[in-house]
Structures are given as structure tokens and as C-alpha cells.
C-alpha atoms as a PDB file:
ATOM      1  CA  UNK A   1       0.000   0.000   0.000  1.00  0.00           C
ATOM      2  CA  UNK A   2       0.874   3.452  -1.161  1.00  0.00           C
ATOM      3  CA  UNK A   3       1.321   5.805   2.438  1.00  0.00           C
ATOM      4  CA  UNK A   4       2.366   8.652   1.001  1.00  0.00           C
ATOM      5  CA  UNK A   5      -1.851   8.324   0.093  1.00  0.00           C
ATOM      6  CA  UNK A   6      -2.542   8.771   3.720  1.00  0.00           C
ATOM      7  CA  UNK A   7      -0.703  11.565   4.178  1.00  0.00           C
ATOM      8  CA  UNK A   8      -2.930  13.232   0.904  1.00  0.00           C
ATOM      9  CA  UNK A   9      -5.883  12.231   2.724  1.00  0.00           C
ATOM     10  CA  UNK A  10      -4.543  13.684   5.936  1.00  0.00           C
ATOM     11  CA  UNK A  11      -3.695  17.225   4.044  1.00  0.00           C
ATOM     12  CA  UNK A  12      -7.185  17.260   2.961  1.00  0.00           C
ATOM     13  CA  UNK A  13      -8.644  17.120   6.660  1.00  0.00           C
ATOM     14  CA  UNK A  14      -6.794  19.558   7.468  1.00  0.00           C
ATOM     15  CA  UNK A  15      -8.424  22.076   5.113  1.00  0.00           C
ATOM     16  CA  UNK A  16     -11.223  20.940   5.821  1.00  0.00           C
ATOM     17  CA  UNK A  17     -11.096  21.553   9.979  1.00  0.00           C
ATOM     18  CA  UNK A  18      -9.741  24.933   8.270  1.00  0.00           C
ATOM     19  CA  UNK A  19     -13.088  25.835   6.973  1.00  0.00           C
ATOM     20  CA  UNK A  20     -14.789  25.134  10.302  1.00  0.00           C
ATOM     21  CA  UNK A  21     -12.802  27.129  12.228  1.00  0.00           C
ATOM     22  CA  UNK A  22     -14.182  30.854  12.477  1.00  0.00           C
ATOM     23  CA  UNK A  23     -10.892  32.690  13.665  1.00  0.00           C
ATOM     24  CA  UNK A  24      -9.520  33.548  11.036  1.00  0.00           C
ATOM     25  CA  UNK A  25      -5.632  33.222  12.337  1.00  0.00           C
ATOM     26  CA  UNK A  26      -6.366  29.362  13.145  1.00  0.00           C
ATOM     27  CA  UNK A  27      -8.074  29.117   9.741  1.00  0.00           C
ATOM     28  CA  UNK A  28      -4.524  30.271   8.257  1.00  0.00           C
ATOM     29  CA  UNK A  29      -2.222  28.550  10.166  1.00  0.00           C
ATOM     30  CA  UNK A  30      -4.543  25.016   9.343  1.00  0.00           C
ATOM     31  CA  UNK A  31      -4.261  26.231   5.485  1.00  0.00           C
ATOM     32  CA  UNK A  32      -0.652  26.189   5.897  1.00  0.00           C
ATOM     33  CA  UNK A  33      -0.128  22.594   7.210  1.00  0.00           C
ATOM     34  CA  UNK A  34      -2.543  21.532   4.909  1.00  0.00           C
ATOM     35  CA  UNK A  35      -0.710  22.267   2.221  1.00  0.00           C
ATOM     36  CA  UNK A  36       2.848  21.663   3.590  1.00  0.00           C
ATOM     37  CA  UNK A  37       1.196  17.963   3.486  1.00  0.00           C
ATOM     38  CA  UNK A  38      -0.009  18.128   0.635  1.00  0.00           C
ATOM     39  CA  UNK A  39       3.545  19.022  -0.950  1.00  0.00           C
ATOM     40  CA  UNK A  40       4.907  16.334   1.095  1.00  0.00           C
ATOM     41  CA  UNK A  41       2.869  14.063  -0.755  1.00  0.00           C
ATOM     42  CA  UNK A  42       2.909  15.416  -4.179  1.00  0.00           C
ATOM     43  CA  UNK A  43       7.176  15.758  -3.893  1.00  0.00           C
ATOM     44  CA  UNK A  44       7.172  11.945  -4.024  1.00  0.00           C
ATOM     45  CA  UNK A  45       4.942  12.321  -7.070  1.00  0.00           C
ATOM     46  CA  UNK A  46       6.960  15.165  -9.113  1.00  0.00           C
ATOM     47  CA  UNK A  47       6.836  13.381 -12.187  1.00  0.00           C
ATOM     48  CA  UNK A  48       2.975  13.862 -11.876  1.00  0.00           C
ATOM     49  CA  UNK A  49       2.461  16.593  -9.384  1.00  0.00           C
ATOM     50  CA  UNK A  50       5.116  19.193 -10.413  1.00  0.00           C
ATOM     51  CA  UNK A  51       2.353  21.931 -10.621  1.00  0.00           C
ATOM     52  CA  UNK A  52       0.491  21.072  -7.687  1.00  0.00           C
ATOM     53  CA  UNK A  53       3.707  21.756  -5.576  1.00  0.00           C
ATOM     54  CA  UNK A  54       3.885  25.107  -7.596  1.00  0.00           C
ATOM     55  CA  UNK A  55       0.612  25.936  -6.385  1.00  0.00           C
ATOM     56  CA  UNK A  56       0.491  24.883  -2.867  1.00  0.00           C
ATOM     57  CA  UNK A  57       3.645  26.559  -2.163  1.00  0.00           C
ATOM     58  CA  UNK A  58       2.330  29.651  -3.735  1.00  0.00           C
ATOM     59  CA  UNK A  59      -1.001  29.015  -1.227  1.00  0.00           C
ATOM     60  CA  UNK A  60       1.843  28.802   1.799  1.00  0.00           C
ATOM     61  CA  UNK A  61       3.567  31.897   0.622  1.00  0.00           C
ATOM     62  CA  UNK A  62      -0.336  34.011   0.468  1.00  0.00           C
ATOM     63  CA  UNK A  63      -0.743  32.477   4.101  1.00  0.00           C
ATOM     64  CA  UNK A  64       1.933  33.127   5.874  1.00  0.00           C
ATOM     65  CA  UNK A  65       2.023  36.871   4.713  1.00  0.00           C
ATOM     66  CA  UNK A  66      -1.494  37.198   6.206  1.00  0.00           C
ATOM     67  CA  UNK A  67      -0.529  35.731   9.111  1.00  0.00           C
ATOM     68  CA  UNK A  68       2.038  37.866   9.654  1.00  0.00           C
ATOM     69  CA  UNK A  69      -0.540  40.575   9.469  1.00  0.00           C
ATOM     70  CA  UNK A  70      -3.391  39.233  12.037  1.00  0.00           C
ATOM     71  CA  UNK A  71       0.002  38.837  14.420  1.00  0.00           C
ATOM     72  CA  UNK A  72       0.803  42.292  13.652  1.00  0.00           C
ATOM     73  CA  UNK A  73      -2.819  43.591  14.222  1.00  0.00           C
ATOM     74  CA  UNK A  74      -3.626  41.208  17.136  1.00  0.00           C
ATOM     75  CA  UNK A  75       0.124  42.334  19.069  1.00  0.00           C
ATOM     76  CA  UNK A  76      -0.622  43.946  22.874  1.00  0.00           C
ATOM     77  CA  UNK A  77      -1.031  47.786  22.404  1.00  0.00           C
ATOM     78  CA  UNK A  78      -0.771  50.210  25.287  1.00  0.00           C
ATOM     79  CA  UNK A  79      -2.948  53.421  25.470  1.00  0.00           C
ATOM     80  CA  UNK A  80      -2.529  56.490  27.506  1.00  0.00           C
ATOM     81  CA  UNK A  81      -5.260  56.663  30.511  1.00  0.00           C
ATOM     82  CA  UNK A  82      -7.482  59.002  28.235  1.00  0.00           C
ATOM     83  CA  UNK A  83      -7.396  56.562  25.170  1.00  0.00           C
ATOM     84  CA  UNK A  84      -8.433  53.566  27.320  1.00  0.00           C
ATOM     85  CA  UNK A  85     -10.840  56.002  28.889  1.00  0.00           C
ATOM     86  CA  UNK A  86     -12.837  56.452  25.529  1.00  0.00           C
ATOM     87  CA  UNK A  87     -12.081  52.919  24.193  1.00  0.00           C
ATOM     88  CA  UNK A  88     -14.225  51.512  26.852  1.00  0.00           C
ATOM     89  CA  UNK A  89     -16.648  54.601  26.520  1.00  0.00           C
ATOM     90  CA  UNK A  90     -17.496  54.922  23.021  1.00  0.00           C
ATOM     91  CA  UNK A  91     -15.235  52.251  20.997  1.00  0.00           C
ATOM     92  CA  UNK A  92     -15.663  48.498  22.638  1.00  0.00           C
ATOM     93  CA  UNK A  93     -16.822  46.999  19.675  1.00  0.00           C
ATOM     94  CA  UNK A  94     -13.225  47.829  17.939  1.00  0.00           C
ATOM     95  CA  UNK A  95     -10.315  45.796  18.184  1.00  0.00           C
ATOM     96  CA  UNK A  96      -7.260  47.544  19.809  1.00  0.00           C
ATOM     97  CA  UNK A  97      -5.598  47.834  15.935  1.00  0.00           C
ATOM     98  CA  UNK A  98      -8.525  49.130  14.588  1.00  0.00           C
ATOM     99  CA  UNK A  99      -9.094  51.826  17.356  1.00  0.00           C
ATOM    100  CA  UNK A 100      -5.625  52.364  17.438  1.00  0.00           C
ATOM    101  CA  UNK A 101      -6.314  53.567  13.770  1.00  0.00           C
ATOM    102  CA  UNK A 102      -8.743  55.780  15.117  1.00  0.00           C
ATOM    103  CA  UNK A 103      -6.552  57.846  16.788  1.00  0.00           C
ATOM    104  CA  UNK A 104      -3.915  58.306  14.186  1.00  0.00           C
ATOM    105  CA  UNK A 105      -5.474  62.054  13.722  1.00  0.00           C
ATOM    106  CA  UNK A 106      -7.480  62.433  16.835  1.00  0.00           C
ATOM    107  CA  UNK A 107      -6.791  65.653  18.705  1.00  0.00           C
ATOM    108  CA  UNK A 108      -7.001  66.074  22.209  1.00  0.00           C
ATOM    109  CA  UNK A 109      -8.502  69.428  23.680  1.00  0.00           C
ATOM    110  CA  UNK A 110      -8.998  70.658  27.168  1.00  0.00           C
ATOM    111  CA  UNK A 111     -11.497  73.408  27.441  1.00  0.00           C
ATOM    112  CA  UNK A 112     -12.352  75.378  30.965  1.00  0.00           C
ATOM    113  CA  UNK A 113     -16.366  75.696  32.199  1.00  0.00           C
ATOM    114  CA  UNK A 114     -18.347  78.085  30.775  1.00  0.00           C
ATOM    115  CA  UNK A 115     -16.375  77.208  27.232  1.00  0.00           C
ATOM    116  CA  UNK A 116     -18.680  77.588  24.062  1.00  0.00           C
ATOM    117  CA  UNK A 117     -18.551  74.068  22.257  1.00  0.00           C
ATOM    118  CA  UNK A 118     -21.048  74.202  19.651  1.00  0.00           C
ATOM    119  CA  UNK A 119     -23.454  77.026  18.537  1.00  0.00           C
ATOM    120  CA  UNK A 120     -27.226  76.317  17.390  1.00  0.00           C
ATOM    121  CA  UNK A 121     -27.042  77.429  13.568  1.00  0.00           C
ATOM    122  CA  UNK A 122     -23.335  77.320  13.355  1.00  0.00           C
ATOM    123  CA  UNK A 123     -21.261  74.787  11.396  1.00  0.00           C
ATOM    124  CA  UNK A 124     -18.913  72.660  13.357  1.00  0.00           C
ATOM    125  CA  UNK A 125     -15.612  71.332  11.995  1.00  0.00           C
ATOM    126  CA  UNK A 126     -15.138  68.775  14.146  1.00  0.00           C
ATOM    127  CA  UNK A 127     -16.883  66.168  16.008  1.00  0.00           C
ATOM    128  CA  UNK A 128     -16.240  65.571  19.442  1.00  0.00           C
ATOM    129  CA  UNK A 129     -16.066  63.261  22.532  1.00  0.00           C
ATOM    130  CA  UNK A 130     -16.092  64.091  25.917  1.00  0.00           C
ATOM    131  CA  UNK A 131     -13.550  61.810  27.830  1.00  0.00           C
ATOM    132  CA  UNK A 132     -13.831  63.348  31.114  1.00  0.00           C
ATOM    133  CA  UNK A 133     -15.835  66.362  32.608  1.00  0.00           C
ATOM    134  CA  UNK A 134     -19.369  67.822  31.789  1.00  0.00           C
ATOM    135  CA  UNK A 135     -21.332  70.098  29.610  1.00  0.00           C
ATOM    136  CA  UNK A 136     -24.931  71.690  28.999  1.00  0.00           C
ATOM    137  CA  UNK A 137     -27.271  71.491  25.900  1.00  0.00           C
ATOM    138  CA  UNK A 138     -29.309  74.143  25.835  1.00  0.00           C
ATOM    139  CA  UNK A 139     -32.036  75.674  23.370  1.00  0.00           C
ATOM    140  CA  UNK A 140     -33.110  78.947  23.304  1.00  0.00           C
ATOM    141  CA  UNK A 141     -30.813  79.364  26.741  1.00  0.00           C
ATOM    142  CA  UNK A 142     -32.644  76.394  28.198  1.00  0.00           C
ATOM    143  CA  UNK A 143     -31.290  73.406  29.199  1.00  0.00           C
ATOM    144  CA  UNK A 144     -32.114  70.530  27.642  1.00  0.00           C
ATOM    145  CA  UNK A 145     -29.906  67.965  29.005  1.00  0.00           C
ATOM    146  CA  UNK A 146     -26.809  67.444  30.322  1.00  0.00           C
ATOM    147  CA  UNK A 147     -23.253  65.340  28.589  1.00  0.00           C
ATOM    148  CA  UNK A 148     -21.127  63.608  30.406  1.00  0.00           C
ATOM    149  CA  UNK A 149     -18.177  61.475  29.901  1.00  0.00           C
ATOM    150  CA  UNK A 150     -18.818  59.114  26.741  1.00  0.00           C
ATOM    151  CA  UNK A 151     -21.121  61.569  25.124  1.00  0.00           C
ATOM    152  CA  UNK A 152     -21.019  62.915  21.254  1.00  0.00           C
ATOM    153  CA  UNK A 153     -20.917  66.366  20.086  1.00  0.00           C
ATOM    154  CA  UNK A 154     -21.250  67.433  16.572  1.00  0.00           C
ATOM    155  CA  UNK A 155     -22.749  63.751  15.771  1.00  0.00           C
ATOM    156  CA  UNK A 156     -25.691  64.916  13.894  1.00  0.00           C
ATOM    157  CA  UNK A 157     -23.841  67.655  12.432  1.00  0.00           C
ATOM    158  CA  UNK A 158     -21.720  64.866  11.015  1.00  0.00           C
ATOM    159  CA  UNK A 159     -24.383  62.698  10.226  1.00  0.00           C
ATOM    160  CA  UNK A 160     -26.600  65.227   8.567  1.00  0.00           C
ATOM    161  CA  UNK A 161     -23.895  67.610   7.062  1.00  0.00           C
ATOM    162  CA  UNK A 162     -26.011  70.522   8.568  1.00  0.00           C
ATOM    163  CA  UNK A 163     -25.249  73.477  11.180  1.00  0.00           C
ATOM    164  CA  UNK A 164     -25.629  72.279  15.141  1.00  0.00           C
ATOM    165  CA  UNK A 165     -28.734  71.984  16.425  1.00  0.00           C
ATOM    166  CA  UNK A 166     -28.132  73.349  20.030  1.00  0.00           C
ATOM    167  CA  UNK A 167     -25.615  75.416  22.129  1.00  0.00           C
ATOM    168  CA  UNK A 168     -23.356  72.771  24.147  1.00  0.00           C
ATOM    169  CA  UNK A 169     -21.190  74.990  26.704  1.00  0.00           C
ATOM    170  CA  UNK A 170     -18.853  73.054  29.116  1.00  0.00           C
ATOM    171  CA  UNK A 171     -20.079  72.763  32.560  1.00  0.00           C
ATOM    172  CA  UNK A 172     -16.960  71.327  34.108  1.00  0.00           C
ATOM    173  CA  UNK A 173     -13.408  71.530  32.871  1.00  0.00           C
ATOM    174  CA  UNK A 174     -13.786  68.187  30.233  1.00  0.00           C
ATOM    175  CA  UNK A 175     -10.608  66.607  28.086  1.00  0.00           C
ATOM    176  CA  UNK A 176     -12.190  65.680  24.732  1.00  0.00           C
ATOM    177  CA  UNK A 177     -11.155  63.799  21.826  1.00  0.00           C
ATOM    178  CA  UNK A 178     -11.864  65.563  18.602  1.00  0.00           C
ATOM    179  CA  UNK A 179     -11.728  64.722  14.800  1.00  0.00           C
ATOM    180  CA  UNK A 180     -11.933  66.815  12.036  1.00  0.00           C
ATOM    181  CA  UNK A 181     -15.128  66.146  10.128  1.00  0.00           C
ATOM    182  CA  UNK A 182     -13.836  65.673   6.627  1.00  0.00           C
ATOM    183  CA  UNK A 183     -10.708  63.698   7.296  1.00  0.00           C
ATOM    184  CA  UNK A 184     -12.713  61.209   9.920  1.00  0.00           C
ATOM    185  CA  UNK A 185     -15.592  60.804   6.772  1.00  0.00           C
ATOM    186  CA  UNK A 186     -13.292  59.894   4.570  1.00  0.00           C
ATOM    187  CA  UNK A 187     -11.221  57.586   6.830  1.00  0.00           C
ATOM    188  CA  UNK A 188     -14.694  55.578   7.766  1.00  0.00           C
ATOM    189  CA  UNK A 189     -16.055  55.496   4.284  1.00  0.00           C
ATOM    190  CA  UNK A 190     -11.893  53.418   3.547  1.00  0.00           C
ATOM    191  CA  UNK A 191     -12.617  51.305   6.738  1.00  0.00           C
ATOM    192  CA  UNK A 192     -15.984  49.625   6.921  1.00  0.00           C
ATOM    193  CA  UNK A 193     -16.018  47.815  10.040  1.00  0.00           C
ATOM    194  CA  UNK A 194     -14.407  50.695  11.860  1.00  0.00           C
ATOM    195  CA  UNK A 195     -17.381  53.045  10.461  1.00  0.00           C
ATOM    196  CA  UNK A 196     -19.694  50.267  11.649  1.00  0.00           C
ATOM    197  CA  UNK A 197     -18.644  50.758  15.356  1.00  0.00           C
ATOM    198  CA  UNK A 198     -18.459  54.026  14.918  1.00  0.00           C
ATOM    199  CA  UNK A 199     -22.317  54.463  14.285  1.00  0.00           C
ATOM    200  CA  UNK A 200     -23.256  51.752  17.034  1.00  0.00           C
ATOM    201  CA  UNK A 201     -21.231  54.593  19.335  1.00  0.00           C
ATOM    202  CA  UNK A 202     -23.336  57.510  18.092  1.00  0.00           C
ATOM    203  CA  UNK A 203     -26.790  55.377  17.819  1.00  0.00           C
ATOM    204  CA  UNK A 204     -25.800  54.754  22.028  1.00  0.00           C
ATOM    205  CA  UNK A 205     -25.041  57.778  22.560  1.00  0.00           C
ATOM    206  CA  UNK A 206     -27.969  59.318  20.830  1.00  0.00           C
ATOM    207  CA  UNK A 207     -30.417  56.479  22.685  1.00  0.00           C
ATOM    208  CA  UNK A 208     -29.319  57.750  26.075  1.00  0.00           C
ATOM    209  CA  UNK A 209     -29.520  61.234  25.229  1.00  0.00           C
ATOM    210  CA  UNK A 210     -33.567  60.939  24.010  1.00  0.00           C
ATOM    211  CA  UNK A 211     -33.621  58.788  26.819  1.00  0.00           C
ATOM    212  CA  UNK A 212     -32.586  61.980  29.138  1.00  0.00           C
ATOM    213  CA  UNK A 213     -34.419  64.422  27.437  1.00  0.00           C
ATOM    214  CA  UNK A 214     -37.423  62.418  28.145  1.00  0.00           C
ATOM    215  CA  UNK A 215     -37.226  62.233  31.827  1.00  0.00           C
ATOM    216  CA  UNK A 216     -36.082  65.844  31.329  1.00  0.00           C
ATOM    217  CA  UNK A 217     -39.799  66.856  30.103  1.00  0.00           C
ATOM    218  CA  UNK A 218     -41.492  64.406  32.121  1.00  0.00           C
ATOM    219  CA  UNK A 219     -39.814  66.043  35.325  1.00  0.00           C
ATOM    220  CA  UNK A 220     -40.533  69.399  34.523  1.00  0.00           C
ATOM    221  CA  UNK A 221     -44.748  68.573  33.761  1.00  0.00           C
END
């Protein structure tokens, strides 16, 4: 009996446990001895199989670059207190690579109370996220409803492409994160599942904001 056979057959398990895996690193790595059997098997074939080994090494080569890439993205990545602050505020449903990204041309501010932060009418350039400290939406000079840390400002500016749609002044002094509109569009519309968690933030965000306003009304009648 042939062995070298077995070890075909064994090469094909592999890829197929590959395909049943759902992390995508395992998947890889599987791939890989999958086909390092399989060009075990077809080397003691060559005068049949010489393309096959072509192939399967080219398959290796594909792999192995991509795994060097999840390694690279999945590699421990330390954040300053205010990043880890408004990872676990606004940004859990990123990976540390991805929201690591996300700060590549964030700009941190720190504004004193009483600080104008957005004007009803006015455009805003930015949008912005208060990491620590407080601030007051008001209409027509009355309050509304109250940010605190985690909250959006600017969001449906952004969304909407229109002027804000109430005066925010700091009540506390607050460290924010900012972005500038047009560069953080265009980075979201390159990076899918980073714009996806992005809106899950704001739709959050926005929930618990209605949410206040509500009780806001209900208190006050």
C-alpha cells in the first residue's frame, strides 16, 4: 500500500477543519499545514504533481504573509489613561488595531467651564467626545440635558452635514477627543467595520440622550 496516500488524505482534513474554524488566524495557520502535506505528498509524485507543488507553495507563501498581518494587528497595544478612557466609553466593539487607527489624527482638547462648544445654527468642523468632565445642551438658553463622559458632540452635524442643532457649553473643565469632520468621513467610508462601530457609538449615545431628554420633560410637567 501506497502511504504517502494517507498523508494526501490527511492534508485534505486539514483544510477541511480549516473551513470550520471561524478565527480567522487558526483558519490560516490550518491552510498552511494543509498544504505543507499536501507538498509532502505530491514531492514523491513530481513526475505527476510538479504543478500542484507550484501551487500549494504559492497558497503557503499568500498564508503566511497574512498571518504575519493578524500577528501584527492582534500584538498587545498600550494606550494612555485618556485613550483607554474612551475605548471603553465609546469604541468596545473595535479591536485595539482598529481603534488604534482611530486615533492616528485624533486631537485632544482641554477646554475650561463656561467654554462655548457648539453654537445652534453654526457649522462645526469637528466632532467631538467628551472623555472626562461635563457640559450643557441648551435651546433657546434652556437646558435641555446634560453630557457627560462618553457623550457625542457634533454627531448629527456629522451625520446630517447641517449646522448644530443646540448650544453645548462646558459645565466642568472636560478633556475631549476631537476629529476633524472631513478627514474622519473619509477615513470611515476606507474602513468599513471601523465606520460600523463608529455608528453603534453615536446610535448609544444618541439612545441615552432621548432617553434623558425624556425624563427631562417628564420632570418638569
Amino acid at each position: 500500500m501506497d502511504y504517502s496516500v494517507f498523508i494526501l488524505h490527511f492534508a485534505n482534513v486539514l483544510s477541511m477543519v480549516a473551513w470550520l474554524v471561524t478565527d480567522i488566524l487558526w483558519v490560516r495557520v490550518i491552510a498552511v499545514a494543509g498544504n505543507i502535506f499536501s507538498i509532502v505528498y505530491y514531492w514523491q509524485h513530481t513526475d505527476l504533481y510538479q504543478v500542484n507543488i507550484a501551487w500549494h507553495t504559492t497558497y503557503i507563501a499568500i498564508n503566511l504573509v497574512q498571518i504575519g498581518m493578524l500577528m501584527y494587528q492582534r500584538r498587545p497595544i498600550k494606550f494612555s489613561t485618556n485613550e483607554l478612557a474612551l475605548f471603553k466609553q465609546a469604541f468596545v466593539g473595535l479591536s485595539p488595531y482598529e481603534f488604534k487607527r482611530l486615533l492616528e489624527f485624533v486631537e485632544w482638547r482641554k477646554v475650561e467651564p463656561q467654554t462655548t462648544l457648539a453654537t445652534r445654527g453654526e457649522q462645526l468642523d469637528n466632532i467631538m467626545i467628551i472623555v472626562k468632565g461635563k457640559a450643557d445642551v441648551m435651546v433657546e438658553r434652556q437646558k435641555i440635558s446634560e453630557l457627560a463622559d462618553g457623550s457625542f458632540i457634533g454627531e448629527m452635524s456629522f451625520v446630517h452635514g447641517g449646522p448644530a442643532t443646540a448650544d453645548v457649553m462646558s459645565k466642568t473643565a472636560i478633556e475631549m477627543a476631537t476629529w476633524d469632520k472631513n478627514v474622519l468621513s473619509r477615513f470611515l467610508r476606507n474602513n468599513p467595520s471601523i465606520s460600523s462601530a463608529w455608528q453603534v457609538g453615536m446610535g448609544l449615545d444618541l439612545v441615552h440622550k432621548l432617553a434623558q431628554h425624556t425624563q427631562s420633560k417628564n420632570t418638569r410637567f
